[in-house]
C-alpha atoms as a PDB file:
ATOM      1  CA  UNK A   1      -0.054  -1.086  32.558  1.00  0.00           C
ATOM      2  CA  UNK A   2       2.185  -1.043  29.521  1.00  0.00           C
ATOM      3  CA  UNK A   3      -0.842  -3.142  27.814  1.00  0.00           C
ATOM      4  CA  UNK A   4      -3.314  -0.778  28.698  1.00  0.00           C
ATOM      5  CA  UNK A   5      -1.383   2.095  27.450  1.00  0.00           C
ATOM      6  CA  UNK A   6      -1.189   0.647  24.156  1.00  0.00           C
ATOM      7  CA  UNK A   7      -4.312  -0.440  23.886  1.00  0.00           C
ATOM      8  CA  UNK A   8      -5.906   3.241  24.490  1.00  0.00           C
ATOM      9  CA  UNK A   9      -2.652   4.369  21.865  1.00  0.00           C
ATOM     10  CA  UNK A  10      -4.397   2.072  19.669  1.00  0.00           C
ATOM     11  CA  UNK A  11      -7.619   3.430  20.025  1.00  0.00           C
ATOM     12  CA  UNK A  12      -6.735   6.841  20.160  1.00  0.00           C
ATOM     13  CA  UNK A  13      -5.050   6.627  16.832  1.00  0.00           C
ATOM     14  CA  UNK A  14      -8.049   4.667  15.172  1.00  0.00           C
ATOM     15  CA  UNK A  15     -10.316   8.016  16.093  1.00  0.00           C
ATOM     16  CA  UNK A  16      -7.912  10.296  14.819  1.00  0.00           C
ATOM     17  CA  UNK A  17      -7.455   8.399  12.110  1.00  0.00           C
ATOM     18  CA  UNK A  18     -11.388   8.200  11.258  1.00  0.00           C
ATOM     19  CA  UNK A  19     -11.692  12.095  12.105  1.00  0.00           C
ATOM     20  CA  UNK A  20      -9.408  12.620   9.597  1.00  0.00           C
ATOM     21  CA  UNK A  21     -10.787  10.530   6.826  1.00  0.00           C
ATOM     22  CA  UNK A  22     -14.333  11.991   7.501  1.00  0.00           C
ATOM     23  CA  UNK A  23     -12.821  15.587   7.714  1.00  0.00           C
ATOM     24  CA  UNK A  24     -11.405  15.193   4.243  1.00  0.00           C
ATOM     25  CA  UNK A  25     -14.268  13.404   2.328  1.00  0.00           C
ATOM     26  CA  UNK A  26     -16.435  15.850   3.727  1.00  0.00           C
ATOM     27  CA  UNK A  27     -14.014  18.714   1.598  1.00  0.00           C
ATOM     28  CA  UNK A  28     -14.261  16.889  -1.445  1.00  0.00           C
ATOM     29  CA  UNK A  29     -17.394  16.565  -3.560  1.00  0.00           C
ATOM     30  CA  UNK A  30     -19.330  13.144  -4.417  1.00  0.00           C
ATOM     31  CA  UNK A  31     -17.706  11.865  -7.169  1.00  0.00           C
ATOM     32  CA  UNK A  32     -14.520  12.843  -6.039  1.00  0.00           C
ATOM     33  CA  UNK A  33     -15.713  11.192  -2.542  1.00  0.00           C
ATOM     34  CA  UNK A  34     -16.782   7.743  -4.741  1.00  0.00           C
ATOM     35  CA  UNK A  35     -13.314   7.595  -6.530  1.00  0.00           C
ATOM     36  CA  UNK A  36     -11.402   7.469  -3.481  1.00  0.00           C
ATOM     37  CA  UNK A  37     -13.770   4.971  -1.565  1.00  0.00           C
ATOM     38  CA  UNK A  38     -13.294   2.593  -4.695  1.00  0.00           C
ATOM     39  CA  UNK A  39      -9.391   3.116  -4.830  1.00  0.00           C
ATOM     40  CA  UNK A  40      -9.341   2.094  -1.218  1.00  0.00           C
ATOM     41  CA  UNK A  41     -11.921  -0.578  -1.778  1.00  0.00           C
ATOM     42  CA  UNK A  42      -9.404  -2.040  -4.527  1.00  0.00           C
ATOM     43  CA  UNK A  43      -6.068  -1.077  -2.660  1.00  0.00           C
ATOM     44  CA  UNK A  44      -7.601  -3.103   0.414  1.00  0.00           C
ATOM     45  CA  UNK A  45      -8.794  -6.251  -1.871  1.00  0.00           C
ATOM     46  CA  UNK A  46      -4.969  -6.509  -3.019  1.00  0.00           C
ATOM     47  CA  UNK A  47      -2.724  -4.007  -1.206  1.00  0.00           C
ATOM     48  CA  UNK A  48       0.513  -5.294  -3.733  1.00  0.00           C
ATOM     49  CA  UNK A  49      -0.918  -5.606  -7.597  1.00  0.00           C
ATOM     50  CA  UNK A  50       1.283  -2.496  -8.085  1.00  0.00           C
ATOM     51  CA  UNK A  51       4.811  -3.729  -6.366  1.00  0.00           C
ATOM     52  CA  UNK A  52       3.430  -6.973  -7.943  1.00  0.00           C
ATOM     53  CA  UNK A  53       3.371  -5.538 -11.497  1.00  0.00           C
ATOM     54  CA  UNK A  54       6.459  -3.322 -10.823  1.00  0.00           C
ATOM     55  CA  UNK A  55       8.364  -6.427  -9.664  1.00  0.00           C
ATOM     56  CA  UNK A  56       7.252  -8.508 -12.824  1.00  0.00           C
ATOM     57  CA  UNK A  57       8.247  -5.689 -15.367  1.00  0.00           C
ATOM     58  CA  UNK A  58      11.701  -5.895 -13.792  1.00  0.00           C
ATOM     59  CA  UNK A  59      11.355  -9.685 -13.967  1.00  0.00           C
ATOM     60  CA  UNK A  60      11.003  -9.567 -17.821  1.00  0.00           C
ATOM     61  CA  UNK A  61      13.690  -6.382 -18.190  1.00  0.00           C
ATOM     62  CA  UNK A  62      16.201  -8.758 -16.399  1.00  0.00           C
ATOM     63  CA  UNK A  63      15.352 -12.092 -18.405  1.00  0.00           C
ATOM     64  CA  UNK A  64      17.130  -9.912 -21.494  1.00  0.00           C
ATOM     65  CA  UNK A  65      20.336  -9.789 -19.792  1.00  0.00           C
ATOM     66  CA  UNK A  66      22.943 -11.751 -21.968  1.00  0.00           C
ATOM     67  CA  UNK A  67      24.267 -14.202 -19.789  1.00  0.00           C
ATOM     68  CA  UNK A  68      28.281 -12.895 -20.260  1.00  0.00           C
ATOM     69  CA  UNK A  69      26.751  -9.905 -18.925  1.00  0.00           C
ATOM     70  CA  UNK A  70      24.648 -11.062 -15.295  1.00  0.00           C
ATOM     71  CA  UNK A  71      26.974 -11.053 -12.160  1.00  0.00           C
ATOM     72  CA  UNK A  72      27.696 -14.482 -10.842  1.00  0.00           C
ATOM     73  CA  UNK A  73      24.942 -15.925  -8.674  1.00  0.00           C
ATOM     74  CA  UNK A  74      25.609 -15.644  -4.841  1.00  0.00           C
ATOM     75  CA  UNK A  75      22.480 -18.632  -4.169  1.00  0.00           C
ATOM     76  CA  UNK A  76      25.080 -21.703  -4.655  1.00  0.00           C
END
């Protein structure tokens, strides 16, 4: 029952959520329409290139920490 439930939850939400998308292209006009297709297109192809780059910035910002100045590590 419980399986069923969520199942028809699941599907449910996948209409809404399709509703939705098609309601809100359907405001916008075609290039505006194409831009967000291909943002999604790219978002979907590699959903973390921006935490990726955001974690590799830090990555590099931390490597310039004198070493009298980094915490002592907690791995050992």
């Amino acid at each position: 029952m419980h399986t069923v439930l969520l199942v028809l939850g699941g599907i449910a939400a996948a209409i809404v959520f399709s509703l939705l998308l098609a309601y809100s292209l359907r405001r916008q006009n075609l290039h505006t329409q194409i831009e967000t297709l291909r943002k999604a297109a790219h978002r979907a192809r590699s959903p973390w290139a921006k935490e990726n780059r955001e974690w590799e910035t830090l990555g590099k910002a931390v490597e310039n920490i004198p070493d009298d100045l980094r915490p002592p590590s907690q791995d050992a």
